[in-house]
Protein backbone atom coordinates (compact mmCIF):
# COMPACT_ATOMS: atom_id res chain seq x y z
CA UNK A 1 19.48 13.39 1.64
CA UNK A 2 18.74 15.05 -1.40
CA UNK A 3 18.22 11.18 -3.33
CA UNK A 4 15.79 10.85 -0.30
CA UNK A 5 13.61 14.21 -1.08
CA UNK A 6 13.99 13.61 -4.64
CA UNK A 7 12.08 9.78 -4.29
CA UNK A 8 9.56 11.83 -1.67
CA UNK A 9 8.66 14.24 -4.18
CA UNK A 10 7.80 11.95 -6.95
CA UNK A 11 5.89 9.93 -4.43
CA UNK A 12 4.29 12.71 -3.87
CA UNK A 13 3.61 13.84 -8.04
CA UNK A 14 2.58 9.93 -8.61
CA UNK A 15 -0.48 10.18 -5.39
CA UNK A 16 -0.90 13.77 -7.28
CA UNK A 17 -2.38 11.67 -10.13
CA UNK A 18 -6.51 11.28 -9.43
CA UNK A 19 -7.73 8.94 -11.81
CA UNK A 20 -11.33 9.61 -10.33
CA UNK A 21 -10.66 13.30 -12.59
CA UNK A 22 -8.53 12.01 -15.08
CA UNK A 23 -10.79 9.37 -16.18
CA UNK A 24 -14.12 10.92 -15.85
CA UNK A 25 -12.38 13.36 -18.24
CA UNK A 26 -11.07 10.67 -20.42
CA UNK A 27 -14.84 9.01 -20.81
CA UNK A 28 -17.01 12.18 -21.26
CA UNK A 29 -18.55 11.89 -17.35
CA UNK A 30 -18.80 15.30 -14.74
CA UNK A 31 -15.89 16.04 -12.93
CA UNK A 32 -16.39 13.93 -9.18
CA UNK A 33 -15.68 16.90 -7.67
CA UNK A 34 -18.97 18.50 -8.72
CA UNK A 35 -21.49 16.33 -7.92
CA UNK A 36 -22.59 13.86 -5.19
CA UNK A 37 -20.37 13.62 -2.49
CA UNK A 38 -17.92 15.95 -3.92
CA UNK A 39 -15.66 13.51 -3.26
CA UNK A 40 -12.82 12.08 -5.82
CA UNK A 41 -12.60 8.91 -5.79
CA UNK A 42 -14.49 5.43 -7.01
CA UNK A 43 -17.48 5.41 -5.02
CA UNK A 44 -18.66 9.35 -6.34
CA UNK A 45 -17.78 8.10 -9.68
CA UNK A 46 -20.02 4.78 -9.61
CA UNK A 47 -22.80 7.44 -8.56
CA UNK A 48 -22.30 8.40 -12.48
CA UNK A 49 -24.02 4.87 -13.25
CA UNK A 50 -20.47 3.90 -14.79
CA UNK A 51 -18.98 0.85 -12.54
CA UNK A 52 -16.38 0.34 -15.51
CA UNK A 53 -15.14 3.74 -14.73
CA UNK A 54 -15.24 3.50 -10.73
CA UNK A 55 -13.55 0.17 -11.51
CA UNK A 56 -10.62 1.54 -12.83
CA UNK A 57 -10.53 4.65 -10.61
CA UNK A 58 -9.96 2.72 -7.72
CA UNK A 59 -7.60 0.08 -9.11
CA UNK A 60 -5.48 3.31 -10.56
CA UNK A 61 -5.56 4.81 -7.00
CA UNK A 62 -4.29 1.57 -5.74
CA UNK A 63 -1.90 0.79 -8.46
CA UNK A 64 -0.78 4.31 -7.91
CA UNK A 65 0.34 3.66 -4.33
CA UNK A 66 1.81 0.82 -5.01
CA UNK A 67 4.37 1.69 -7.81
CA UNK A 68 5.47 4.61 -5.49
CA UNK A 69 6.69 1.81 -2.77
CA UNK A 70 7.98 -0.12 -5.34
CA UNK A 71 9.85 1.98 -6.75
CA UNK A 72 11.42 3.43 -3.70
CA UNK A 73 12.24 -0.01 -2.92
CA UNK A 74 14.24 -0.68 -5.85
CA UNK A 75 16.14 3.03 -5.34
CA UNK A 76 16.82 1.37 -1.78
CA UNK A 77 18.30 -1.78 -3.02
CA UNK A 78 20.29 0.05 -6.05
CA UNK A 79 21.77 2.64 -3.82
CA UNK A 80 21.69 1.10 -0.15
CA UNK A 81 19.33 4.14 1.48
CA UNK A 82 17.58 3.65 4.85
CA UNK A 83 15.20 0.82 4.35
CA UNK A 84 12.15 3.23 5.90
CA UNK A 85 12.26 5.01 2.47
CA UNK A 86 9.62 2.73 1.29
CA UNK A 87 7.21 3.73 3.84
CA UNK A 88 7.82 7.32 3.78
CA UNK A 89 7.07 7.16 0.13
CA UNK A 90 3.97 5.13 0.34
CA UNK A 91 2.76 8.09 2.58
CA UNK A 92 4.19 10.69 0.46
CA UNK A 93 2.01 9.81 -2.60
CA UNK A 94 -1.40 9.06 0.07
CA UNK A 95 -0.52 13.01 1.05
CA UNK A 96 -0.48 13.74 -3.25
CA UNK A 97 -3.64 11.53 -3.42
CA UNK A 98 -5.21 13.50 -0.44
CA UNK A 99 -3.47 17.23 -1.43
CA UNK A 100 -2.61 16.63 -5.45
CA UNK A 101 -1.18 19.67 -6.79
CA UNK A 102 -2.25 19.15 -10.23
CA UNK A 103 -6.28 19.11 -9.18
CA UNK A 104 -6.21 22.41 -7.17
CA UNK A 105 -4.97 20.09 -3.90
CA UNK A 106 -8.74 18.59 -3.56
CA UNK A 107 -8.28 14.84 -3.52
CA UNK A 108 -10.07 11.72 -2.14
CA UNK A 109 -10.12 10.09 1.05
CA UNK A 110 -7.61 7.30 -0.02
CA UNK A 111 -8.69 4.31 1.21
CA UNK A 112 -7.64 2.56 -2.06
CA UNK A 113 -4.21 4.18 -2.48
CA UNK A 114 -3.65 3.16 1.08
CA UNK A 115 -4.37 -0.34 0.48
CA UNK A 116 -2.37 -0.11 -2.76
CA UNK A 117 0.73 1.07 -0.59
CA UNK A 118 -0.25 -1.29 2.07
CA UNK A 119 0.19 -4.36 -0.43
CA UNK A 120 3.31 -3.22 -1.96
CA UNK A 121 4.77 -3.11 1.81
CA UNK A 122 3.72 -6.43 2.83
CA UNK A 123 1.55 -8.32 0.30
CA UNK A 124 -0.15 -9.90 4.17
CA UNK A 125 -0.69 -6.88 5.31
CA UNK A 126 -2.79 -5.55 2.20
CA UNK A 127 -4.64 -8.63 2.20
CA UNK A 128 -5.39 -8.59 6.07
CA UNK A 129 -6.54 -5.43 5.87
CA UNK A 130 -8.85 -5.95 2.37
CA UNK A 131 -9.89 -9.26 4.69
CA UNK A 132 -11.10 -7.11 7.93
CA UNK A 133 -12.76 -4.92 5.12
CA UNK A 134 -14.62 -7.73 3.47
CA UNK A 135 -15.65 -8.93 6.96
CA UNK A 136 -17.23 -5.92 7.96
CA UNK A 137 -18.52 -5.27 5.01
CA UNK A 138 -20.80 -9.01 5.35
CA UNK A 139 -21.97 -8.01 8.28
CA UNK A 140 -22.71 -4.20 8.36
CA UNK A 141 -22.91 -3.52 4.94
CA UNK A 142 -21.96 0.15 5.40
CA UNK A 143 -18.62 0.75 3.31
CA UNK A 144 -17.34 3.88 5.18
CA UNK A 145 -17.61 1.67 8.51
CA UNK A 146 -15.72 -1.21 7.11
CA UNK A 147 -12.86 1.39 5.81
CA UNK A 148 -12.35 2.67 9.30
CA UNK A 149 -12.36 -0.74 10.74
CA UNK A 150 -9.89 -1.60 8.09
CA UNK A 151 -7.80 1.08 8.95
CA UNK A 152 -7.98 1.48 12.61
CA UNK A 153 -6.37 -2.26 12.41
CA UNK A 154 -3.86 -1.79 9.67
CA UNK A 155 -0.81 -0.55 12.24
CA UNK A 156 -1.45 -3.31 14.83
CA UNK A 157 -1.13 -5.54 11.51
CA UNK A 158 2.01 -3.82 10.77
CA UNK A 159 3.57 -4.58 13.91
CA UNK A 160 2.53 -7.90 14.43
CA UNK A 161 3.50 -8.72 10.84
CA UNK A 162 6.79 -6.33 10.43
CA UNK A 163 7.59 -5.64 13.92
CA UNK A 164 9.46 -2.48 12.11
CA UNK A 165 9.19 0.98 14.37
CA UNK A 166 8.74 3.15 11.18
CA UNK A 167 7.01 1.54 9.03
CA UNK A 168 4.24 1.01 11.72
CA UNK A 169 4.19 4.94 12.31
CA UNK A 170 4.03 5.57 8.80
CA UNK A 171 0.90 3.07 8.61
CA UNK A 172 -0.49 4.97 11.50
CA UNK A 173 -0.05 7.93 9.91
CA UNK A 174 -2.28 6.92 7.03
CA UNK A 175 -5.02 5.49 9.48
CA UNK A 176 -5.14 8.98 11.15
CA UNK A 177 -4.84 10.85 7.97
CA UNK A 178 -8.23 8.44 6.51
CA UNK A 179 -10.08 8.54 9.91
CA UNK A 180 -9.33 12.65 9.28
CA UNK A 181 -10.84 12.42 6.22
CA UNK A 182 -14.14 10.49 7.21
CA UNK A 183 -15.04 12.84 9.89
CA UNK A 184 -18.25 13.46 8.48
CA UNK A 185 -18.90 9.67 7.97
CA UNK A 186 -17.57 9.39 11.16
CA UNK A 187 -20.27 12.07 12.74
CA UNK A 188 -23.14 10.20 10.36
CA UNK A 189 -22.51 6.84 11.62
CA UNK A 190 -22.82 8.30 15.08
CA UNK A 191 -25.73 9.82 14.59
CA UNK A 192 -27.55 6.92 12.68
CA UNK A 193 -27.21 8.23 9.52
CA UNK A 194 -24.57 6.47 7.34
CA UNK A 195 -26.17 4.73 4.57
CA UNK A 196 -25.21 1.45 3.53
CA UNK A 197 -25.84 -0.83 0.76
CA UNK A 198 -29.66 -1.82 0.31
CA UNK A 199 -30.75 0.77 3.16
CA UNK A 200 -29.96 3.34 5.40
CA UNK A 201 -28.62 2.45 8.37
């Protein structure tokens, strides 16, 4: 039990780590958290005019998620724990990137740490997902939209993939846990008033 906190918690530290902060620090830019959407994570920073930047900020939120699955898989293996831990870390560190306690417990909305644990899971299942994102992406060109399609998907994918009881639930804990955090994309897309790449929707 206590092996099974202690991989939790560090799960939990390594989501804590928001690269949209750490690197707008690192490269001079305003904190994400102050301007635009308020929102940490890539798409506020590429509203700096620095794509290298949001680049990397959403490849380190992904990366982040995926080393915490990874790394609770190779605990599993080396020590013979329940075979869930995996998943229950992949949510633990999309809870630090949502809650992290080293920025003040103000994160993103962690679409890209989900995919990021998502791929380290079940390299089809990140890919299905990043597919049904790219999909509705051609066609509605609205990038909030295609995350919660994306998402809403991801635990049928995990079933039909998997076919594992937990690690679906800990999928669909992440979809609620996103769609949470786009509530207010959620109320602008029903109201008309998303934007979306090129023009507003």
């Amino acid at each position: 039990m206590i092996a099974l906190l202690l991989i939790v918690l560090t799960a939990y530290l390594i989501g804590s780590l928001s690269f949209a902060v750490i690197l707008s620090r690192v490269f001079g830019l305003p904190d994400p958290r102050s301007y635009g959407s308020g929102n940490p994570g890539a798409t506020n920073v590429l509203r700096s005019g620095r794509k290298a930047v949001a680049a990397l900020t959403l490849l380190g939120d992904a990366v982040k998620g995926a080393i915490a699955v990874l790394l609770a898989r190779w605990v599993t293996v080396q020590y013979g724990l329940p075979d869930y831990l995996p998943a229950l870390a992949g949510l633990a560190a999309f809870i630090g990137h949502l809650w992290p306690v080293f920025f003040g417990f103000k994160g993103g909305k962690g679409v890209a740490t989900a995919l990021g644990v998502l791929l380290a899971l079940n390299p089809w299942l990140g890919l299905a997902c990043a597919a049904t994102w790219l999909a509705t992406f051609a066609v509605t060109r609205v990038s909030s939209l295609s995350a919660l399609v994306a998402t809403g998907v991801s635990p049928v994918y995990a079933w039909l993939l998997e076919g594992k009881l937990v690690d679906t639930v800990a999928i669909a804990g992440l979809a609620v846990l996103i769609f949470w955090r786009h509530k207010a994309n959620i109320a602008r897309l029903l109201s008309g008033e998303e934007s979306a790449f090129g023009r507003r929707s």
